[in-house]
N, C-alpha and C. Protein backbone atom coordinates (compact mmCIF):
# COMPACT_ATOMS: atom_id res chain seq x y z
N UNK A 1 22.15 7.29 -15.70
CA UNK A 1 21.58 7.79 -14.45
C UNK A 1 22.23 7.03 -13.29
N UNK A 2 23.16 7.67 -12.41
CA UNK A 2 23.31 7.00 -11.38
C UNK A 2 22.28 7.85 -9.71
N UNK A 3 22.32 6.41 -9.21
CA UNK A 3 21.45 6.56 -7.88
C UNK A 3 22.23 6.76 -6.47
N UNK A 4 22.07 7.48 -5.98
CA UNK A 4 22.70 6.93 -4.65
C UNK A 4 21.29 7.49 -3.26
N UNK A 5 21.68 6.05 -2.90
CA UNK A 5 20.42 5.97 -1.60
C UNK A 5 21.18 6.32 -0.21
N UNK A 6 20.56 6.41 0.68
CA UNK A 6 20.94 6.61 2.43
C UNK A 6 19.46 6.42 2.58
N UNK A 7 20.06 6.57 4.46
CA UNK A 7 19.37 6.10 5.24
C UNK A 7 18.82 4.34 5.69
N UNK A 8 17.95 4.15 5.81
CA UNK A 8 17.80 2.36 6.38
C UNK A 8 18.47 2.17 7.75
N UNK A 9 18.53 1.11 8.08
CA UNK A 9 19.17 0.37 9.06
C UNK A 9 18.06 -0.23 10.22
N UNK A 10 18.53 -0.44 11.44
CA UNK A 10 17.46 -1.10 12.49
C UNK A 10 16.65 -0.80 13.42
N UNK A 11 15.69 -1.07 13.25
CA UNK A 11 14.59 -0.31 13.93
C UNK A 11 13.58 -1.02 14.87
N UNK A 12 13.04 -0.81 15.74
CA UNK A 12 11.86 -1.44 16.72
C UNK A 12 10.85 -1.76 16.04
N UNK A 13 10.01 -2.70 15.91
CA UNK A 13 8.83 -2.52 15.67
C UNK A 13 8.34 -1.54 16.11
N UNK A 14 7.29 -0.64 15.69
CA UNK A 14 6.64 0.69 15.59
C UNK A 14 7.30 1.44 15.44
N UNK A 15 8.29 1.50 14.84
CA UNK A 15 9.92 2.61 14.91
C UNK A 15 9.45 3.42 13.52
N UNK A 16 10.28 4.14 12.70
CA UNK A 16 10.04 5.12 11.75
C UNK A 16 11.64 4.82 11.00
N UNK A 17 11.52 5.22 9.76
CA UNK A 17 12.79 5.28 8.99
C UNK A 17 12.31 6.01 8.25
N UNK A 18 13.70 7.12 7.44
CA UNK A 18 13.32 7.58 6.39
C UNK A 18 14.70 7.41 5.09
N UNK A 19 13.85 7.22 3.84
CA UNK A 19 14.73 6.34 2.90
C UNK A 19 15.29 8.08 2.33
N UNK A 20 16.40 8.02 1.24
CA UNK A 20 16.92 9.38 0.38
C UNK A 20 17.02 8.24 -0.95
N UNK A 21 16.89 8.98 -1.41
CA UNK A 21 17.08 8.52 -3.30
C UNK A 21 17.23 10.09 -4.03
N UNK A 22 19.17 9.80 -4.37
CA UNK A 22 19.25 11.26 -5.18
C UNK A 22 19.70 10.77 -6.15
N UNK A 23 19.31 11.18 -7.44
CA UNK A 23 19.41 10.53 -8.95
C UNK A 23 20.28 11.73 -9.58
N UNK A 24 21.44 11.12 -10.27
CA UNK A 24 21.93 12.24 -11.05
C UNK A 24 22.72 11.56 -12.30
N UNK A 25 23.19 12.68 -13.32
CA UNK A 25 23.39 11.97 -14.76
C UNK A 25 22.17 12.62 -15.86
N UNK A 26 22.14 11.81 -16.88
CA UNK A 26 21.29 12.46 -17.52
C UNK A 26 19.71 12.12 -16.94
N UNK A 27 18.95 13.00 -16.76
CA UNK A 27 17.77 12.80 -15.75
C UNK A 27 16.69 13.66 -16.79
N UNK A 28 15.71 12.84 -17.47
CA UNK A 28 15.20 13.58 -18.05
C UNK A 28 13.57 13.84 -17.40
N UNK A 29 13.30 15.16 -17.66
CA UNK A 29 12.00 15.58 -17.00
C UNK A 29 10.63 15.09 -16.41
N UNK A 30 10.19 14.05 -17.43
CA UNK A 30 9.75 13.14 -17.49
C UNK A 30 9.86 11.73 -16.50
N UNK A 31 9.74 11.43 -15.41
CA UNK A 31 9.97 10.43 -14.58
C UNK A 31 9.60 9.63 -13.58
N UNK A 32 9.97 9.14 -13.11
CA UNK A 32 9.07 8.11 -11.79
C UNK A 32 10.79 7.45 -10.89
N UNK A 33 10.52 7.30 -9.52
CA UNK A 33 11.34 7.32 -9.15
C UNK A 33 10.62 6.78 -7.67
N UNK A 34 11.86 5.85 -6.88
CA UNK A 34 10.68 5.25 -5.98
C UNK A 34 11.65 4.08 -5.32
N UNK A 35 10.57 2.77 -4.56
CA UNK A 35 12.28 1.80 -4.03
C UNK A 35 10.92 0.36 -4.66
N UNK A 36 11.71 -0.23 -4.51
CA UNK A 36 11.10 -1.52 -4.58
C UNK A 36 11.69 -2.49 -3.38
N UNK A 37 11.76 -3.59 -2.73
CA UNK A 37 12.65 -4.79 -1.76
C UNK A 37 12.41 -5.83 -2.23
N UNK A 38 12.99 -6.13 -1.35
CA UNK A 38 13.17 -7.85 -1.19
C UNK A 38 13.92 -8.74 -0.13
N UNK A 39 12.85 -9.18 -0.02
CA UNK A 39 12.98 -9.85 1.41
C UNK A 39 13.84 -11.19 1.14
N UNK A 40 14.91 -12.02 2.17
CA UNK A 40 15.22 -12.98 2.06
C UNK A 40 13.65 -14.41 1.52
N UNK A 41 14.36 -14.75 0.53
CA UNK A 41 13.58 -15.81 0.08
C UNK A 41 12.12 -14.93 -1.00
N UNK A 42 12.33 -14.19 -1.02
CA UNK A 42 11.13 -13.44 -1.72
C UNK A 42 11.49 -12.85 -3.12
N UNK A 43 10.26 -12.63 -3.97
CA UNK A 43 10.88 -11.68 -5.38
C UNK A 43 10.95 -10.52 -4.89
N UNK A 44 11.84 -9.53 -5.42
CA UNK A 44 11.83 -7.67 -5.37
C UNK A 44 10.11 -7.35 -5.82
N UNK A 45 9.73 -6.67 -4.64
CA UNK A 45 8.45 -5.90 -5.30
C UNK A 45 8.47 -4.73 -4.88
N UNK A 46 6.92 -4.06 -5.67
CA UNK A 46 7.04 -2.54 -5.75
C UNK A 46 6.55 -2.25 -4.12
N UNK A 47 7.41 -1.18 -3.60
CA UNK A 47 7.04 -0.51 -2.40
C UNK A 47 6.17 0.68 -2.55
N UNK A 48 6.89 1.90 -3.17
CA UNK A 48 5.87 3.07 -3.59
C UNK A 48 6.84 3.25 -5.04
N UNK A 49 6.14 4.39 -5.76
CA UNK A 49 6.73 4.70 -6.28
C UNK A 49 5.67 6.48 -6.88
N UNK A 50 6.83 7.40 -7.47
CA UNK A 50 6.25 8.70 -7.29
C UNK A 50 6.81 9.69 -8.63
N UNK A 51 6.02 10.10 -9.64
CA UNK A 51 6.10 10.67 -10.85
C UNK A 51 6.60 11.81 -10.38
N UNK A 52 7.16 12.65 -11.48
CA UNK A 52 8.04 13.73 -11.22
C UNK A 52 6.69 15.06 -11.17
N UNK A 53 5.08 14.44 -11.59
CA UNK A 53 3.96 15.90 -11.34
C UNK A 53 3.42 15.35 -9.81
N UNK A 54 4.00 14.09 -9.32
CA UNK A 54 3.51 13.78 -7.75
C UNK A 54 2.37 13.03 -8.05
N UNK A 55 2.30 12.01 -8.76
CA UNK A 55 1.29 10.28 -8.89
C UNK A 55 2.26 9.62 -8.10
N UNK A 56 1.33 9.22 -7.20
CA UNK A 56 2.21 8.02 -6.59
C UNK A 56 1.04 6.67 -6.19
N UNK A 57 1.85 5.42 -6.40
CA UNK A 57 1.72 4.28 -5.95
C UNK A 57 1.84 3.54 -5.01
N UNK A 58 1.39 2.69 -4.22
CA UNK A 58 2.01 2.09 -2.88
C UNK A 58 1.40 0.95 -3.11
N UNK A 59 2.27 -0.23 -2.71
CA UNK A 59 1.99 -1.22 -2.45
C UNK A 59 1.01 -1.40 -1.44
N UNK A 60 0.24 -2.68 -1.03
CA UNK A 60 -1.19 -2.27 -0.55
C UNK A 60 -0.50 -2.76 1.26
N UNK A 61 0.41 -3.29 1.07
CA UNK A 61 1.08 -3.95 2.56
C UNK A 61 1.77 -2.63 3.19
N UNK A 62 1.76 -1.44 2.37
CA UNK A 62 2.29 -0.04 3.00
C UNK A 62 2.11 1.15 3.38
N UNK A 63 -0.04 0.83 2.69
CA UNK A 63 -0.76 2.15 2.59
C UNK A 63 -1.08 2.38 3.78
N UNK A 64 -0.50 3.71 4.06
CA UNK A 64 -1.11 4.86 5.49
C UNK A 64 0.03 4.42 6.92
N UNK A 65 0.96 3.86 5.57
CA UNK A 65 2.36 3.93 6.89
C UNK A 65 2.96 4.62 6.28
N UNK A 66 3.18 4.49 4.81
CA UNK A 66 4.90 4.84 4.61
C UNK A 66 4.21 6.09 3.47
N UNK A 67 4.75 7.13 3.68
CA UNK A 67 4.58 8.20 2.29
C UNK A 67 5.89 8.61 1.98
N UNK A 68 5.70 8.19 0.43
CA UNK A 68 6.87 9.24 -0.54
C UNK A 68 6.42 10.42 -1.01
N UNK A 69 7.59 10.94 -1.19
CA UNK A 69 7.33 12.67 -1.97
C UNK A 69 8.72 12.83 -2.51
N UNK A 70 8.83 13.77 -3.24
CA UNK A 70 9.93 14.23 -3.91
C UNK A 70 10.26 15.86 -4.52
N UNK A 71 11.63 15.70 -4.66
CA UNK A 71 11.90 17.05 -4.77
C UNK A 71 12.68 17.29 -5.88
N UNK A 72 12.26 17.91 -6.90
CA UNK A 72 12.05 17.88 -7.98
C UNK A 72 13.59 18.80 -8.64
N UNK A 73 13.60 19.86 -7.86
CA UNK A 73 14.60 20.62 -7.79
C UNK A 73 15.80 19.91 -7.53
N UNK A 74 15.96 18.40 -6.65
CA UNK A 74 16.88 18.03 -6.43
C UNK A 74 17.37 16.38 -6.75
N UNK A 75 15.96 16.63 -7.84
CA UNK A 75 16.11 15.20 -8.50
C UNK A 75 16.11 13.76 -7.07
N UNK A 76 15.80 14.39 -6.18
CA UNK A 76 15.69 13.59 -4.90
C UNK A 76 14.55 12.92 -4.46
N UNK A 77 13.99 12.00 -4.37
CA UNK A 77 13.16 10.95 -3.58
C UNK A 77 13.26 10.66 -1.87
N UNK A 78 12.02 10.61 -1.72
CA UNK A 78 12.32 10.28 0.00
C UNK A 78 11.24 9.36 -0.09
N UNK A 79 11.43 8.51 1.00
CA UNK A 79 10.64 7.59 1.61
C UNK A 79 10.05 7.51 3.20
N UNK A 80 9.21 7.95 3.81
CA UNK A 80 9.27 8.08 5.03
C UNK A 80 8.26 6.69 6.03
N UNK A 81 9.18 6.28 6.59
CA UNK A 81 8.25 4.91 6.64
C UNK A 81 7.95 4.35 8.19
N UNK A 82 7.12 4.68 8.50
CA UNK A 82 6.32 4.67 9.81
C UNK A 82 5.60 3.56 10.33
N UNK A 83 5.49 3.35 11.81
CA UNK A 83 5.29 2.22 12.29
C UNK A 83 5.18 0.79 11.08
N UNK A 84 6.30 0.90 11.55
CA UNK A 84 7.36 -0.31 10.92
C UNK A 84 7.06 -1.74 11.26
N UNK A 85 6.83 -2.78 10.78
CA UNK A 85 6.83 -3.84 11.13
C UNK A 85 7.53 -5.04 10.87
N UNK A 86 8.06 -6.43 11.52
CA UNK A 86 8.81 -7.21 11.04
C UNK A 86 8.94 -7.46 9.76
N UNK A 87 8.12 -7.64 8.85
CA UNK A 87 7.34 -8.21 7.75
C UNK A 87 8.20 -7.09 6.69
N UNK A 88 8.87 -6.14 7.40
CA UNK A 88 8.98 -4.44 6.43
C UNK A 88 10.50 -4.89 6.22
N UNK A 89 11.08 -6.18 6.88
CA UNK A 89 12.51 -6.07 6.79
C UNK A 89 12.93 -6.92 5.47
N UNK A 90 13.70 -5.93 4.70
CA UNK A 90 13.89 -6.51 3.55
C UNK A 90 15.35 -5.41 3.02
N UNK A 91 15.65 -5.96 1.29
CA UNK A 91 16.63 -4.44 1.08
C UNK A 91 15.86 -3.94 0.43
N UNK A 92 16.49 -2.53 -0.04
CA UNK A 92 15.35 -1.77 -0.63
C UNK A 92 16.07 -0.53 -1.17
N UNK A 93 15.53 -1.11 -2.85
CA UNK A 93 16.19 -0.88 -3.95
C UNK A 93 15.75 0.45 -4.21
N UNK A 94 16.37 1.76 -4.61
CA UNK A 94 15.61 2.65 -5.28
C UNK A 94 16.16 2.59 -6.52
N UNK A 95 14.92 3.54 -7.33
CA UNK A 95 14.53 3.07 -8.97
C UNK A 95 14.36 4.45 -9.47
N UNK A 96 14.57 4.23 -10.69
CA UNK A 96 14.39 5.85 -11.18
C UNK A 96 14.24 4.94 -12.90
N UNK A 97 13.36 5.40 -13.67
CA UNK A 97 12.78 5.84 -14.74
C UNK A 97 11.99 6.41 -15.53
N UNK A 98 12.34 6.51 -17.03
CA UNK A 98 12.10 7.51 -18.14
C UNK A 98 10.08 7.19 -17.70
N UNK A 99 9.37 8.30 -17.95
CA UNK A 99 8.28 8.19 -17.75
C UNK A 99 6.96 7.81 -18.64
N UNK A 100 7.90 6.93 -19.96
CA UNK A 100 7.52 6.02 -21.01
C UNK A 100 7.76 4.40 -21.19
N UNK A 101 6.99 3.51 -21.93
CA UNK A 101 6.97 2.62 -21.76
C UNK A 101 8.34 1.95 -21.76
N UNK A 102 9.17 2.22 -22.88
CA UNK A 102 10.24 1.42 -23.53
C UNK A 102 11.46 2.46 -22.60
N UNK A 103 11.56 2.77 -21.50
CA UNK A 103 12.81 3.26 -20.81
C UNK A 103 13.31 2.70 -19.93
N UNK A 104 14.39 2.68 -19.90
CA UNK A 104 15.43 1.64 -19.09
C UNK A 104 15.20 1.83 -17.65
N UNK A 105 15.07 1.06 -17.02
CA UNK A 105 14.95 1.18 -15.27
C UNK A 105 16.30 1.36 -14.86
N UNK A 106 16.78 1.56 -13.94
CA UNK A 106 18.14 2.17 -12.94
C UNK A 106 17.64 1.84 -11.84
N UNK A 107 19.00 1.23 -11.20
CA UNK A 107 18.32 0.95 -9.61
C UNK A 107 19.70 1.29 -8.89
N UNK A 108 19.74 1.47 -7.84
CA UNK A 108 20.22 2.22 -7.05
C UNK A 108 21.12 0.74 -6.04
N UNK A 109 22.14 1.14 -5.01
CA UNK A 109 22.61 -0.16 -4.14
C UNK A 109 21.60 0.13 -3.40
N UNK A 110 21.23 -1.46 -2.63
CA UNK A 110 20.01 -1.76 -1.85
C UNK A 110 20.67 -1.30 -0.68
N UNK A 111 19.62 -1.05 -0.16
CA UNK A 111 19.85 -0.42 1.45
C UNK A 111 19.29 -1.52 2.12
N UNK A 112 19.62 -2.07 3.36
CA UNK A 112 19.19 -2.70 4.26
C UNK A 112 18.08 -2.09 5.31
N UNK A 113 17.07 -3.11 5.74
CA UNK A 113 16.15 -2.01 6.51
C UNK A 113 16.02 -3.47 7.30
N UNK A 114 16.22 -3.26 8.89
CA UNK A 114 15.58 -4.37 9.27
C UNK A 114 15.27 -4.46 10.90
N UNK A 115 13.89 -4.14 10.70
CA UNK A 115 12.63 -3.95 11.89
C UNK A 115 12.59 -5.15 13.53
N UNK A 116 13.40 -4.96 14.02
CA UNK A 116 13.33 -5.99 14.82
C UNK A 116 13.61 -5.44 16.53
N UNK A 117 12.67 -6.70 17.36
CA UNK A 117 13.33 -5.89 18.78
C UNK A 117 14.34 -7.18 19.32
């Protein structure tokens, strides 16, 4: 499975970004797909993440800013991430895996995102 992400870059505090995650290769039906970051000096953690019937997760530092959705038809992920804050600047990995325990994660090149005035 390869990933390729867009979008990111610099933004105002209260600014908006929106992430792309298009997955292609063998992509099986079954899936979850999503970004995780990481901030200088920090571990990678989960940001959202969003099953291929539309379960999704969010980290609790992101709920009722940022919504994912996806498009299924295009094996594509979005991230749309709204009033933005310093704290949001990190890279930010997208992820795509099998929608069982024992399946290999894939991650995507990190995109840079970084919230500043």
């Amino acid at each position: 499975v390869q990933l390729q992400a867009s979008g990111g870059g610099l933004v105002q505090p209260g600014g908006s970004l929106r992430l792309s995650c298009a997955a292609s290769g063998r992509i099986f039906s079954l899936n979850v797909m999503g970004w995780y970051r990481q901030a200088p000096g920090k571990q990678r953690e989960l940001v959202a993440i969003i099953s291929n019937d539309g379960r999704t997760n969010y980290a609790d530092s992101v709920k009722g800013r940022f919504t994912i959705s996806r498009d299924n038809a295009k094996n594509t992920a979005y991230l749309q991430m709204n009033s933005l804050k310093p704290e949001d600047t990190a890279v930010y990995y997208c992820y795509w895996k099998g929608d069982w325990a024992a399946a290999t994660p894939y991650w995507g090149q990190g995109t840079e995102v970084t919230v500043s005035s």
